[in-house]
N, C-alpha and C. Protein backbone atom coordinates (compact mmCIF):
# COMPACT_ATOMS: atom_id res chain seq x y z
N UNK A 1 -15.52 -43.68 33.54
CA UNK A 1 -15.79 -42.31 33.16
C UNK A 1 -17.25 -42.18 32.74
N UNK A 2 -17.78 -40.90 33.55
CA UNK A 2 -19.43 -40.89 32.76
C UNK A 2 -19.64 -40.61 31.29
N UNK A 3 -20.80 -41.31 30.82
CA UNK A 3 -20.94 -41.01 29.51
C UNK A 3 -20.82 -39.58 28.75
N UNK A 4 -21.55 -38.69 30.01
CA UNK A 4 -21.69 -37.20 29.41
C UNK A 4 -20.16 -36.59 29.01
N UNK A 5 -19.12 -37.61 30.19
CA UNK A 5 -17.61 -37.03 29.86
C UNK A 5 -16.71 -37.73 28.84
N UNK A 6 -17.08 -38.81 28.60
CA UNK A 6 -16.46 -39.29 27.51
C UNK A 6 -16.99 -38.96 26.15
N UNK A 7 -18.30 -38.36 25.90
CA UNK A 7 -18.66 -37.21 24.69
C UNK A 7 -17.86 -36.52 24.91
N UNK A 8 -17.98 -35.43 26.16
CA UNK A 8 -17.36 -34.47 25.48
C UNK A 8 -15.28 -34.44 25.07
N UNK A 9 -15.44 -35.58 25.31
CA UNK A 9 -13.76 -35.99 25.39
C UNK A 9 -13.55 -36.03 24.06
N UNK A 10 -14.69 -36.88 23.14
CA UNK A 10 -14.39 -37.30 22.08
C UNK A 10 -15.00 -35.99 21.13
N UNK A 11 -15.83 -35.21 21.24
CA UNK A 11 -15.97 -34.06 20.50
C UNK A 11 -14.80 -32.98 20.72
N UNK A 12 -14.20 -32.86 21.56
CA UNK A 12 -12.46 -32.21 21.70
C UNK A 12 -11.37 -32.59 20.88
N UNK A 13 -11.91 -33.92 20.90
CA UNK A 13 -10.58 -34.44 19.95
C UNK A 13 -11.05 -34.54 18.63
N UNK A 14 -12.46 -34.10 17.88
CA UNK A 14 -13.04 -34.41 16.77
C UNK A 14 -12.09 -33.05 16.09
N UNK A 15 -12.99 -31.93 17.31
CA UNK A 15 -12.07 -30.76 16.68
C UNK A 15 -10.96 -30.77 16.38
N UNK A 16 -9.90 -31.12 17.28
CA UNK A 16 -8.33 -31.37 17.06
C UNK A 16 -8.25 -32.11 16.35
N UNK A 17 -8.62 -32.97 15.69
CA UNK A 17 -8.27 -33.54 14.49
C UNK A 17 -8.80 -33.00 13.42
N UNK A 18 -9.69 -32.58 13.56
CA UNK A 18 -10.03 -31.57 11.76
C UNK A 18 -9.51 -30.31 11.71
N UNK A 19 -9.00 -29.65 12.93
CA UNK A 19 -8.10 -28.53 12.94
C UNK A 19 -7.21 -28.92 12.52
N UNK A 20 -6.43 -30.04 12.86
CA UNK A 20 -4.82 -30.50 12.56
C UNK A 20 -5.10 -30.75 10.73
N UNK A 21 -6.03 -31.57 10.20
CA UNK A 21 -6.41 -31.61 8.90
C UNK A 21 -6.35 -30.55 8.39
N UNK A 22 -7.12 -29.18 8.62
CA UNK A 22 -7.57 -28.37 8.02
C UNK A 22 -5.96 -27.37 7.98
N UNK A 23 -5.33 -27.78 8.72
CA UNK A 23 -3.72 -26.66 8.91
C UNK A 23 -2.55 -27.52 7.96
N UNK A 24 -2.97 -29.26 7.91
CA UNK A 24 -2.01 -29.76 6.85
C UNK A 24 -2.46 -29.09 5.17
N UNK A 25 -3.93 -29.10 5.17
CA UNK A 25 -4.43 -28.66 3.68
C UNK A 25 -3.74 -27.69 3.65
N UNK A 26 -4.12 -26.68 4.22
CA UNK A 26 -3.50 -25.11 3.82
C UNK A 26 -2.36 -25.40 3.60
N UNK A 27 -1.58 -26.20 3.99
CA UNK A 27 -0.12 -25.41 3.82
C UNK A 27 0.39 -27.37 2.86
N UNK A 28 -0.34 -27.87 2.08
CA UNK A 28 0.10 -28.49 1.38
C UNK A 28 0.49 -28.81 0.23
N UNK A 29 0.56 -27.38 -0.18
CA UNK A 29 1.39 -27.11 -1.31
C UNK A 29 2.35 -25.38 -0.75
N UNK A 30 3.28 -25.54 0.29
CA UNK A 30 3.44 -24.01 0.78
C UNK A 30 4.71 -23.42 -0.66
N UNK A 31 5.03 -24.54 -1.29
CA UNK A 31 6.18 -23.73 -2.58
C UNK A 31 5.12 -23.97 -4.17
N UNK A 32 4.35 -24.70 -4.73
CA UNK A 32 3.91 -23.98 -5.54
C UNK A 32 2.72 -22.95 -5.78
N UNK A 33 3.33 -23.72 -7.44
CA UNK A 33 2.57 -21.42 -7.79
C UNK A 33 1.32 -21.96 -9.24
N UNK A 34 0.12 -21.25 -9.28
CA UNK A 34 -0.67 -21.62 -9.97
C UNK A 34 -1.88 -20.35 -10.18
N UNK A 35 -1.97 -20.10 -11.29
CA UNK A 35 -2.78 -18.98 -11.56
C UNK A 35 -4.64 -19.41 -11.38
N UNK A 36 -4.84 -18.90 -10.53
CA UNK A 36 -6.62 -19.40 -9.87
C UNK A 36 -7.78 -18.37 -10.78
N UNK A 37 -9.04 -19.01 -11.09
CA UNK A 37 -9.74 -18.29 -11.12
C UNK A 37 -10.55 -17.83 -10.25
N UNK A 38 -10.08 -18.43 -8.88
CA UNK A 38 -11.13 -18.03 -7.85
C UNK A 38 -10.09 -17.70 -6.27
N UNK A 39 -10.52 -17.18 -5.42
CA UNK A 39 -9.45 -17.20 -4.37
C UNK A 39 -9.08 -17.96 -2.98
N UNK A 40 -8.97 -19.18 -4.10
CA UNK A 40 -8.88 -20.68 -3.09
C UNK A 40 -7.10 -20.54 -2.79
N UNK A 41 -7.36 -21.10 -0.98
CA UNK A 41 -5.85 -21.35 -0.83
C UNK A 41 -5.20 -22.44 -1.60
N UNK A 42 -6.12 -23.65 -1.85
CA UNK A 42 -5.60 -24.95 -2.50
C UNK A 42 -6.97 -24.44 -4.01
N UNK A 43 -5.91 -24.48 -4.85
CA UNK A 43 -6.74 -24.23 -6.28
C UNK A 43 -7.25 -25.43 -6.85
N UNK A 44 -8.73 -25.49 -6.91
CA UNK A 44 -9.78 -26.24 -7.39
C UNK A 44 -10.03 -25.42 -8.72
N UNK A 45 -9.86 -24.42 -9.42
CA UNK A 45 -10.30 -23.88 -10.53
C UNK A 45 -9.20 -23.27 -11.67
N UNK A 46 -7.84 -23.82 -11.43
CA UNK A 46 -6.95 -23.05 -12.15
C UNK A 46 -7.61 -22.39 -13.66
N UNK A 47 -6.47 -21.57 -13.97
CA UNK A 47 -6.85 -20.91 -15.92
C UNK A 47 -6.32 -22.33 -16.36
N UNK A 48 -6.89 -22.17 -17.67
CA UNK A 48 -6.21 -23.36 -18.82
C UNK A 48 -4.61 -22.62 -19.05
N UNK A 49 -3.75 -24.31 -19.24
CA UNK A 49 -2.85 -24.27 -19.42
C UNK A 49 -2.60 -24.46 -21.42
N UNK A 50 -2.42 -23.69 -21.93
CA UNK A 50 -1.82 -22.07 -21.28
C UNK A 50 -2.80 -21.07 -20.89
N UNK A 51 -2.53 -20.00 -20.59
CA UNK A 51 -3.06 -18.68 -20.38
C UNK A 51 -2.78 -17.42 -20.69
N UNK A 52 -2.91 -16.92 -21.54
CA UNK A 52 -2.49 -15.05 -21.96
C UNK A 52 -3.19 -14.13 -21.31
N UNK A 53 -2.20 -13.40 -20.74
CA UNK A 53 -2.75 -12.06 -19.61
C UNK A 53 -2.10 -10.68 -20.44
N UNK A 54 -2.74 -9.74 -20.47
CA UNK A 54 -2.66 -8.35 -21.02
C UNK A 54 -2.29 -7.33 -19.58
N UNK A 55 -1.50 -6.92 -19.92
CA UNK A 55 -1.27 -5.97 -18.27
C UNK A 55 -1.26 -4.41 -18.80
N UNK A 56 -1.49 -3.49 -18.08
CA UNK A 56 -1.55 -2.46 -18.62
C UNK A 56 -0.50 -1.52 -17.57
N UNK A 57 0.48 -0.56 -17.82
CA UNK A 57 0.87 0.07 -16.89
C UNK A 57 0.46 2.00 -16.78
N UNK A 58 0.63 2.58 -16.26
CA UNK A 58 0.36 4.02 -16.65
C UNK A 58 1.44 4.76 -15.96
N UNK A 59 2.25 5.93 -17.02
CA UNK A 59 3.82 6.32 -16.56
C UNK A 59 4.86 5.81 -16.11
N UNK A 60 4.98 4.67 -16.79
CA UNK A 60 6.30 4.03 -16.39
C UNK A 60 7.45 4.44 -16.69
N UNK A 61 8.54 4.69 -15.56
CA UNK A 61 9.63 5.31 -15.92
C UNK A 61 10.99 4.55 -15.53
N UNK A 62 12.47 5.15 -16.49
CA UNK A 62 13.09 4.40 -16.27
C UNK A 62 13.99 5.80 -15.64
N UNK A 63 14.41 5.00 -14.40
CA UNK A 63 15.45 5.86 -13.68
C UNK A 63 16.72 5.87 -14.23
N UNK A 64 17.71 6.66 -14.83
CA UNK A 64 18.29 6.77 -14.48
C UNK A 64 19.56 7.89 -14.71
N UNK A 65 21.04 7.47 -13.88
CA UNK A 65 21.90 8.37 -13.88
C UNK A 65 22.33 10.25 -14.54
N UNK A 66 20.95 10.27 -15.32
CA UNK A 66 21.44 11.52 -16.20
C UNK A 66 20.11 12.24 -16.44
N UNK A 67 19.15 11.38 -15.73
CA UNK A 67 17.67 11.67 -15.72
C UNK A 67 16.15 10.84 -15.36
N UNK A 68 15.77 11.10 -15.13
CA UNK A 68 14.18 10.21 -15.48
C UNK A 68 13.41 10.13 -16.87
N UNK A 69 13.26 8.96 -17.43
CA UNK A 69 12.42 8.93 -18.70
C UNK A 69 11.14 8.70 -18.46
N UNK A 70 10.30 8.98 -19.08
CA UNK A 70 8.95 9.26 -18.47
C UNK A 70 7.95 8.53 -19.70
N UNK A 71 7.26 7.95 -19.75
CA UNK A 71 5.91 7.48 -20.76
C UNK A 71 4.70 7.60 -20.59
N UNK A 72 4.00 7.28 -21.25
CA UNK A 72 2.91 7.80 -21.17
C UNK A 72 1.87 6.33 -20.42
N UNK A 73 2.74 5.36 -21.20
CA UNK A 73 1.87 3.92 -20.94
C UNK A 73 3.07 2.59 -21.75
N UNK A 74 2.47 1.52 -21.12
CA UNK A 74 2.77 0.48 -21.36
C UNK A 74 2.16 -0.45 -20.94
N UNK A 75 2.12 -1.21 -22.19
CA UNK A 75 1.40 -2.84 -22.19
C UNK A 75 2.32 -3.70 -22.78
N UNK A 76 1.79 -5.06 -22.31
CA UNK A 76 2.22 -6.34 -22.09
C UNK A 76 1.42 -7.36 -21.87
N UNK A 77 2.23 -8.07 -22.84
CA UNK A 77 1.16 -9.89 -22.64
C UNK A 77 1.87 -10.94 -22.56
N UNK A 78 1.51 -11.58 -21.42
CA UNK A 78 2.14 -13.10 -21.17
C UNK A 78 1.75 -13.69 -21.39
N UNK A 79 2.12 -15.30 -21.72
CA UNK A 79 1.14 -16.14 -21.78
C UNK A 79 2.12 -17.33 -20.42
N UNK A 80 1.20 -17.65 -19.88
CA UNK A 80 1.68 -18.67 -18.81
C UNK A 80 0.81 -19.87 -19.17
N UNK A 81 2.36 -20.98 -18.54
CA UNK A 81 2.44 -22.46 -18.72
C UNK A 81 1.95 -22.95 -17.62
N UNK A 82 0.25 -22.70 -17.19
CA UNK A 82 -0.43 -22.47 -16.14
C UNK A 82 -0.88 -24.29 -15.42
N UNK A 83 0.43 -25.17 -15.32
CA UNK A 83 0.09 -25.83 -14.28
C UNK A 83 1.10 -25.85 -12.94
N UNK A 84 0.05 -26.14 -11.84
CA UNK A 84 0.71 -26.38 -10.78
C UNK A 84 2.26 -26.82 -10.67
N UNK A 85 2.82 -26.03 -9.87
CA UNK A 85 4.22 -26.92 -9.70
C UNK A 85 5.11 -25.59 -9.16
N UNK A 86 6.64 -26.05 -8.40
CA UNK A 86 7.08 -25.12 -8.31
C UNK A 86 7.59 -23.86 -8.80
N UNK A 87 7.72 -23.82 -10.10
CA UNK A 87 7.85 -22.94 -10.85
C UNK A 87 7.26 -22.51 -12.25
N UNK A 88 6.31 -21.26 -12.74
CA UNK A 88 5.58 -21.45 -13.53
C UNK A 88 6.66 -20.47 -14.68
N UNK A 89 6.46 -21.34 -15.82
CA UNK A 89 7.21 -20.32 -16.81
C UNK A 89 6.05 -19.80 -17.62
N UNK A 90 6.82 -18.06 -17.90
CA UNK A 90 5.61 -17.70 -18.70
C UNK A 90 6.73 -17.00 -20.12
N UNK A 91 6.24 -16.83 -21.59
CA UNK A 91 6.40 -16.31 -22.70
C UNK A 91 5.79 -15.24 -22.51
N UNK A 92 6.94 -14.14 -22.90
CA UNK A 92 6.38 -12.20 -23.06
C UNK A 92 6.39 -12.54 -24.72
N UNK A 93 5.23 -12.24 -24.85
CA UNK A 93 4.42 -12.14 -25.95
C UNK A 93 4.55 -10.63 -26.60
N UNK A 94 4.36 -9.69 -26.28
CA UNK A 94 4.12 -8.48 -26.46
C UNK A 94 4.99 -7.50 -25.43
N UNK A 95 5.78 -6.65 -25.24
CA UNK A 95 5.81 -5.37 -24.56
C UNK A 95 6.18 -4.10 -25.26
N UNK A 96 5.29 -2.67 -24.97
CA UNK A 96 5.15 -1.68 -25.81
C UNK A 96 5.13 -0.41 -24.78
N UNK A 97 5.98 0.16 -25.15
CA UNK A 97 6.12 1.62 -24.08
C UNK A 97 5.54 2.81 -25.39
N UNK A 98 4.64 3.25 -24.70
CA UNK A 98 3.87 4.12 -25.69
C UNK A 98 3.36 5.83 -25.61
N UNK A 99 2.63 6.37 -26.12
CA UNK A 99 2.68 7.91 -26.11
C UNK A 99 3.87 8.96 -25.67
N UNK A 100 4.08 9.92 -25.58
CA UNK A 100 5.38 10.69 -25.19
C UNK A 100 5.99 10.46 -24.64
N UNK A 101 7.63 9.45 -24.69
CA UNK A 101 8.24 9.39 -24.04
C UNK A 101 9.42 10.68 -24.06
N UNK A 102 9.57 11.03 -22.88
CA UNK A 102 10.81 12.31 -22.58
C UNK A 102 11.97 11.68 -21.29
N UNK A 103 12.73 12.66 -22.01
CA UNK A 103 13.48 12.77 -20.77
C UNK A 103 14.16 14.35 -20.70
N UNK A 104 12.99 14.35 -19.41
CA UNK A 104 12.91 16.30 -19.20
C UNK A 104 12.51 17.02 -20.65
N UNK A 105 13.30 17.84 -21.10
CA UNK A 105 12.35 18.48 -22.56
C UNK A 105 12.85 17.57 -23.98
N UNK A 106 13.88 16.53 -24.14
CA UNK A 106 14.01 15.88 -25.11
C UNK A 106 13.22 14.40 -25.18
N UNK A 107 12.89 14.32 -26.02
CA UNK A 107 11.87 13.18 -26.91
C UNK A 107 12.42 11.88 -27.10
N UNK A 108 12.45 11.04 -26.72
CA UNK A 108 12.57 9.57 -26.57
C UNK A 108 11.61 8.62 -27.40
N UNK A 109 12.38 6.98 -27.63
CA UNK A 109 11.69 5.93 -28.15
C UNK A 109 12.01 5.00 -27.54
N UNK A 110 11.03 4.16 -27.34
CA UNK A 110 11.13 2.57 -26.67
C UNK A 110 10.95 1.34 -26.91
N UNK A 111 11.62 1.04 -27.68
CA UNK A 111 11.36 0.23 -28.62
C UNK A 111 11.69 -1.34 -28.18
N UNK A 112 10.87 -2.18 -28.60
CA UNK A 112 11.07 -4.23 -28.32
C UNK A 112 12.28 -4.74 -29.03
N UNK A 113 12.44 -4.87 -28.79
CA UNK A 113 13.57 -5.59 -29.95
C UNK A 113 13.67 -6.94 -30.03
N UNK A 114 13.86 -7.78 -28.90
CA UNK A 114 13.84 -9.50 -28.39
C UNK A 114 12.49 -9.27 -27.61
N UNK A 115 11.59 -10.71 -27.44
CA UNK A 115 10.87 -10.87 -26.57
C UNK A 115 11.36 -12.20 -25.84
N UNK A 116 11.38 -12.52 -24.17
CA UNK A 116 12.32 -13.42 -23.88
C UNK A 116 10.89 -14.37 -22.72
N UNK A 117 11.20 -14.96 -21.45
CA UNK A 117 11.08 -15.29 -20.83
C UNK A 117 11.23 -15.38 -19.42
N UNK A 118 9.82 -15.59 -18.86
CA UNK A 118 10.48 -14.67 -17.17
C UNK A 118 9.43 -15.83 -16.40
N UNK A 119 9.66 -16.53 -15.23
CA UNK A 119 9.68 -17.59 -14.51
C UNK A 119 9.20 -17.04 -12.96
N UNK A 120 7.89 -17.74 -12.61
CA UNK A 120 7.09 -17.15 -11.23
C UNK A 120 7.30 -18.22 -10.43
N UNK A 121 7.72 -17.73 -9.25
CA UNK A 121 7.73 -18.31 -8.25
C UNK A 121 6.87 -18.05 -6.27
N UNK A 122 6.54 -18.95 -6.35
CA UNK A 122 5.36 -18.29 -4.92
C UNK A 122 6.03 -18.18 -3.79
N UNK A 123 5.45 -16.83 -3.29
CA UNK A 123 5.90 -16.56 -2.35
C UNK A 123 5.01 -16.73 -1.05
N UNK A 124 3.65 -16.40 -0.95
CA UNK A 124 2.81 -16.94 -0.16
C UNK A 124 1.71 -16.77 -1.04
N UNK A 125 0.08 -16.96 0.07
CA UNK A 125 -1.01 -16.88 -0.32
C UNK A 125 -1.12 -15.49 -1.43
N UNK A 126 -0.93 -15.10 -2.78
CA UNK A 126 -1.84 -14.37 -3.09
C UNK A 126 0.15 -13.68 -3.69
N UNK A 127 0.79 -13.82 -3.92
CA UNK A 127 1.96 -13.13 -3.71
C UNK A 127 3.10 -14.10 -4.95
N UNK A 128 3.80 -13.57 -5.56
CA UNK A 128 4.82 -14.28 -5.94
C UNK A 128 5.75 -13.26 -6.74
N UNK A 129 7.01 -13.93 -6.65
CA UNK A 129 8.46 -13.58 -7.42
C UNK A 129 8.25 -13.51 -8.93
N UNK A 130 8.51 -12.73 -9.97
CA UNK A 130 8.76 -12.62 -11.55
C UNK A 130 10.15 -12.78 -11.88
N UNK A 131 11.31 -13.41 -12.18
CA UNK A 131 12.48 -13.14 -12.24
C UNK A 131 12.29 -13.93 -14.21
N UNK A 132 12.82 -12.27 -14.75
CA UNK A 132 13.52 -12.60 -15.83
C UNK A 132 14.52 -13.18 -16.39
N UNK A 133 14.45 -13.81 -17.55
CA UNK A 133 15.16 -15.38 -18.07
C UNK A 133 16.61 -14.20 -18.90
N UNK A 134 16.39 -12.85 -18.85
CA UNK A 134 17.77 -12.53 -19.69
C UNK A 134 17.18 -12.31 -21.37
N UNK A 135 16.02 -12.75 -21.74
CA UNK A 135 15.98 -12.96 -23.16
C UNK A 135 15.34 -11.24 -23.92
N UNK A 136 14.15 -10.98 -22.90
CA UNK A 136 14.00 -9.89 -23.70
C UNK A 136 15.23 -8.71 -23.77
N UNK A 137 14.49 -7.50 -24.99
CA UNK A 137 15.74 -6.66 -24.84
C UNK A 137 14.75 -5.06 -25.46
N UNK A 138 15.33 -4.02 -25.16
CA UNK A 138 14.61 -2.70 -24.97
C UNK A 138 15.65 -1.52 -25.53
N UNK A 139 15.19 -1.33 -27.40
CA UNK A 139 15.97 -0.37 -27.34
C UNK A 139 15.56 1.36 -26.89
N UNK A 140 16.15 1.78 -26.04
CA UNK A 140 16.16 3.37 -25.29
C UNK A 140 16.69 4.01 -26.10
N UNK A 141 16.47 5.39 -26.79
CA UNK A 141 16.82 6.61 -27.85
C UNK A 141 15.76 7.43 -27.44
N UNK A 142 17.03 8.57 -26.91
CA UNK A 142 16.92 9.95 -26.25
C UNK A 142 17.37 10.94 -27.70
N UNK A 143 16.76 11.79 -28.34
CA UNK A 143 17.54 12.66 -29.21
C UNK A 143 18.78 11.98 -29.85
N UNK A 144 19.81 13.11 -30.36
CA UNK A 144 20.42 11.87 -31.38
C UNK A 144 21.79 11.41 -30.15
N UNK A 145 21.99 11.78 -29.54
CA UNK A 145 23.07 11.53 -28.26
C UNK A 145 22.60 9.68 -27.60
N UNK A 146 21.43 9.48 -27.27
CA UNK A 146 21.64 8.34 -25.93
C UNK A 146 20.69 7.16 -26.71
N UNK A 147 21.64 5.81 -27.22
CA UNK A 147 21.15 4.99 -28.04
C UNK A 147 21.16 3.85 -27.50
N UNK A 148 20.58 2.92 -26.59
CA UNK A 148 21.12 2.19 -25.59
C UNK A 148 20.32 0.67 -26.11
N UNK A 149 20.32 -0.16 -25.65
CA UNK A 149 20.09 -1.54 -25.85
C UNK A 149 20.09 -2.27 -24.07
N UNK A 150 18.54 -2.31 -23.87
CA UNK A 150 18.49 -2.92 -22.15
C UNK A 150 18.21 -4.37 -22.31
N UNK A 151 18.99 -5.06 -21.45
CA UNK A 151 18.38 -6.49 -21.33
C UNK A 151 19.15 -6.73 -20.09
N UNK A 152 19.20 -8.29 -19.71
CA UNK A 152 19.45 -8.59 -18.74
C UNK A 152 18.22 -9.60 -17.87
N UNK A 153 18.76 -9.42 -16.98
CA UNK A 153 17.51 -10.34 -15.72
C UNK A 153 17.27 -9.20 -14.37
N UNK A 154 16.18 -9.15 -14.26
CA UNK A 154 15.80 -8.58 -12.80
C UNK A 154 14.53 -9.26 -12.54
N UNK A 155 14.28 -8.69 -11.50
CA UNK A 155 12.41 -9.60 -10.62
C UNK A 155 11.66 -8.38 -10.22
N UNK A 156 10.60 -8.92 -10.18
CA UNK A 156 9.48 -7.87 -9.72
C UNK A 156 8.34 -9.22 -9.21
N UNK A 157 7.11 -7.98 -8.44
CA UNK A 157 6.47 -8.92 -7.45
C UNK A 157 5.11 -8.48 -8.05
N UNK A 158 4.43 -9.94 -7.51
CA UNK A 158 3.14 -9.95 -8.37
C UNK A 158 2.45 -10.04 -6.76
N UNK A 159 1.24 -9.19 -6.84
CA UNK A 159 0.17 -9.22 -5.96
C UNK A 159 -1.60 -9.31 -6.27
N UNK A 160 -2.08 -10.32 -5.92
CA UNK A 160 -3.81 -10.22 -6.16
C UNK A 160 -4.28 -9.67 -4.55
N UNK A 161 -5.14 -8.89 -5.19
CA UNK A 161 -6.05 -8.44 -4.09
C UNK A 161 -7.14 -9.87 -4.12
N UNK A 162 -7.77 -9.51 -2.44
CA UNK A 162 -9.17 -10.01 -2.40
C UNK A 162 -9.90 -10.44 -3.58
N UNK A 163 -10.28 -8.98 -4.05
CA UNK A 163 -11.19 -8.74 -5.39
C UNK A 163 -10.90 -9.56 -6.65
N UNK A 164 -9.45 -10.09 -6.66
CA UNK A 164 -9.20 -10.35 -8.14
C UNK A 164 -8.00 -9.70 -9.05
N UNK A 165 -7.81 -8.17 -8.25
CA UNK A 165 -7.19 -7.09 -9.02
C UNK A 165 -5.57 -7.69 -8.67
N UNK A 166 -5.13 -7.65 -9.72
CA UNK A 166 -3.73 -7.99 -9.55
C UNK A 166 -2.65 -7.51 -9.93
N UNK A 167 -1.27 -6.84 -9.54
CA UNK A 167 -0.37 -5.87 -9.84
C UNK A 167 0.86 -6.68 -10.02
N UNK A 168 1.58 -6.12 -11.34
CA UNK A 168 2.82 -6.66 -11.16
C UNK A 168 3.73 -5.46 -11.17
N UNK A 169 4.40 -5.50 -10.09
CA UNK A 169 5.06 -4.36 -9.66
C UNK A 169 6.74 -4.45 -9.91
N UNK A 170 6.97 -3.09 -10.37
CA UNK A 170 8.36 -3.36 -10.84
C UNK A 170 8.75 -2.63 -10.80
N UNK A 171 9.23 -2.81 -9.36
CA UNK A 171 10.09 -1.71 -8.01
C UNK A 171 11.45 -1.08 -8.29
N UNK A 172 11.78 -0.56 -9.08
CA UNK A 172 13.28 0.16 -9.37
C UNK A 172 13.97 -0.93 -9.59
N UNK A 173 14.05 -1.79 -10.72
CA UNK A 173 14.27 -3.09 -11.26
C UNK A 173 15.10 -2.35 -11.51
N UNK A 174 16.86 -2.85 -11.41
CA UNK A 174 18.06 -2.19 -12.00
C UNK A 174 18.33 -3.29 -13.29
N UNK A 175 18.52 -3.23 -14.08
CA UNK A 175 18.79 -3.20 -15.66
C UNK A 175 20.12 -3.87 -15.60
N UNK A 176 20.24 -5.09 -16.14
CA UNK A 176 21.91 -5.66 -16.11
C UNK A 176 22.41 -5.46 -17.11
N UNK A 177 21.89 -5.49 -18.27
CA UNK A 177 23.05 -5.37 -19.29
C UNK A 177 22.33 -4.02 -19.96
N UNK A 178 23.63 -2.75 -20.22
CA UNK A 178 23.25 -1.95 -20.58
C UNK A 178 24.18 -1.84 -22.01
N UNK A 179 23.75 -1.37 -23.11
CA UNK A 179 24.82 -1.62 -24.38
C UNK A 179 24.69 -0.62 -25.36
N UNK A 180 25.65 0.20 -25.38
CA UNK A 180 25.01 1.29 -26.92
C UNK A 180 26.06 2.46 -26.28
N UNK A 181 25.72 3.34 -27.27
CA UNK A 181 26.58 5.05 -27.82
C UNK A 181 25.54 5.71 -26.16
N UNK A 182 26.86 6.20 -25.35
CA UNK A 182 26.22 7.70 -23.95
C UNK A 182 25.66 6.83 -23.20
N UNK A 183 25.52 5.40 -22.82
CA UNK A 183 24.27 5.07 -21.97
C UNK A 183 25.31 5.64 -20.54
N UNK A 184 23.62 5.90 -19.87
CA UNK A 184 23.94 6.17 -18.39
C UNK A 184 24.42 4.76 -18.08
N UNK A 185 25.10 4.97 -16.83
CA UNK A 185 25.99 3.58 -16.45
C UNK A 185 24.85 2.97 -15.42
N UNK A 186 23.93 3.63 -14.76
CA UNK A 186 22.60 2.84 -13.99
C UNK A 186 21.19 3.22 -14.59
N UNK A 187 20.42 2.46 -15.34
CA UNK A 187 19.36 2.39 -15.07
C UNK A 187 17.82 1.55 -14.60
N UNK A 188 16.91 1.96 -13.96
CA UNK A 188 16.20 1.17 -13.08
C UNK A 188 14.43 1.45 -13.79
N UNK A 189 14.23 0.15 -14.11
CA UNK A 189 12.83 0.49 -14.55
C UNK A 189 11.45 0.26 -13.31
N UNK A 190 10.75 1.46 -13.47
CA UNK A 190 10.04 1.58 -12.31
C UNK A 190 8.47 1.67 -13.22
N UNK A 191 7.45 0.57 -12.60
CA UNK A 191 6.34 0.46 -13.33
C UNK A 191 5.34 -0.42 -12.40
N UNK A 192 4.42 -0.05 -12.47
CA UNK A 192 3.02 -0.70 -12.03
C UNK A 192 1.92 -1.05 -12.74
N UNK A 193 2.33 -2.41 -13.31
CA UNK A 193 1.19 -3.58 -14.14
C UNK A 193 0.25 -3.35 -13.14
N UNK A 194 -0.94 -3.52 -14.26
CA UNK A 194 -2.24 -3.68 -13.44
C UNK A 194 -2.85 -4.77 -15.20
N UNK A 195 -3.55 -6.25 -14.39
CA UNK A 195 -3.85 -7.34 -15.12
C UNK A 195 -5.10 -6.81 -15.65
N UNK A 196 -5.42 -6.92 -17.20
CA UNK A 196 -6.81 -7.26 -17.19
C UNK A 196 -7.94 -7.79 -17.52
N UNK A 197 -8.02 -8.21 -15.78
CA UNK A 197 -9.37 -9.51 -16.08
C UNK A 197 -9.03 -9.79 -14.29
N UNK A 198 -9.51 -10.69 -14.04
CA UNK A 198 -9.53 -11.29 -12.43
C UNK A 198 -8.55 -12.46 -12.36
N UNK A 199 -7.81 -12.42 -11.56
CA UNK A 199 -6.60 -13.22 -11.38
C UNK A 199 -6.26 -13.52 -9.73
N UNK A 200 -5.69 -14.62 -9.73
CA UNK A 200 -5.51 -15.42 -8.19
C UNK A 200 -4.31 -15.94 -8.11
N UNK A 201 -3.21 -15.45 -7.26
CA UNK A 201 -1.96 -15.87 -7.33
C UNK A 201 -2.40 -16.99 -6.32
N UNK A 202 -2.07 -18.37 -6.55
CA UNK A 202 -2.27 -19.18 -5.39
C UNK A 202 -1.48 -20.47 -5.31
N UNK A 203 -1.30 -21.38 -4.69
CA UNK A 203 -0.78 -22.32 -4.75
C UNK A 203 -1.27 -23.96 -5.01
């Protein structure tokens, strides 16, 4: 074989082998989950373990059966057990549903009562599962009629943009344990965390 063809034989296969390299990296961690400060597929910069994140939401409402409850705002702070691995547990530190809550023209409160634990799991590049541990709990009081006590487990999905900006979204989360005097028999909490500071869902 001429020399000029056995270069280019062996620069074909240089590529194919650092392509084949470069497709095992990416996907060599494809199940865990690790909070990045930068937006590496394989995280070279994680947060310190631990980590406390502040989320902020604006009108979060809880759906349900007898009405929509409406707020003005809500915040929340986690702190995550920020090493690599398949599953990251994080401590709710804080959650506070705040300014006018209604439902339609009567006046509502939203009150913490337990703060519990809720467990991330990755779903791809930039993406992961929130599923609550059951521990926190939310007392709901509508006027003197609807006195309720929420807890339970549901999930919601965490997304980073490009930029950093990261949402934890909490898509008509239906409510498992509902407990107290009139509660509606369904309700679903509907809210859009927004983190703040720059954050990297990654693996």
């Amino acid at each position: 074989m001429r020399p000029i063809k056995m270069l280019g034989l062996a620069v074909v296969m240089a590529m194919a082998v650092m392509a084949f390299i470069g497709a095992s990296a990416a996907s060599a961690h494809p199940d865990t989950i690790v909070l990045c400060e930068e937006p590496e597929l394989l995280c070279d910069n994680p947060y310190p373990d631990p980590t406390t994140t502040v989320w902020h939401a604006e009108d979060p409402e809880f759906h349900t059966s007898v009405g929509t409850i409406i707020c003005d705002e809500s915040l929340m702070e986690l702190t995550w057990l920020n090493e690599l691995d398949d599953v990251i547990l994080t401590h709710v530190l804080a959650l506070t549903f705040t300014g006018n809550c209604k439902l339609g023209g009567t006046a509502c409160t939203v009150s913490t009562i337990k703060l519990g634990d809720t467990e991330l799991n990755h779903m791809e590049s930039l993406e992961a599962l929130e599923f609550s541990l059951g521990g926190t709990e939310v007392n709901l009081k509508c006027g003197s009629l609807i006195n309720c006590t929420l807890g339970g487990t549901y999930s919601e999905r965490l997304h980073s943009l490009n930029d950093g900006m990261t949402h934890l979204l909490t898509e008509e989360a239906q409510i498992t344990s509902i407990k107290g005097f009139l509660c509606p028999k369904v309700i679903k909490l509907d809210a859009n965390y927004l983190a703040l500071g720059e954050y990297y869902i990654e693996s």
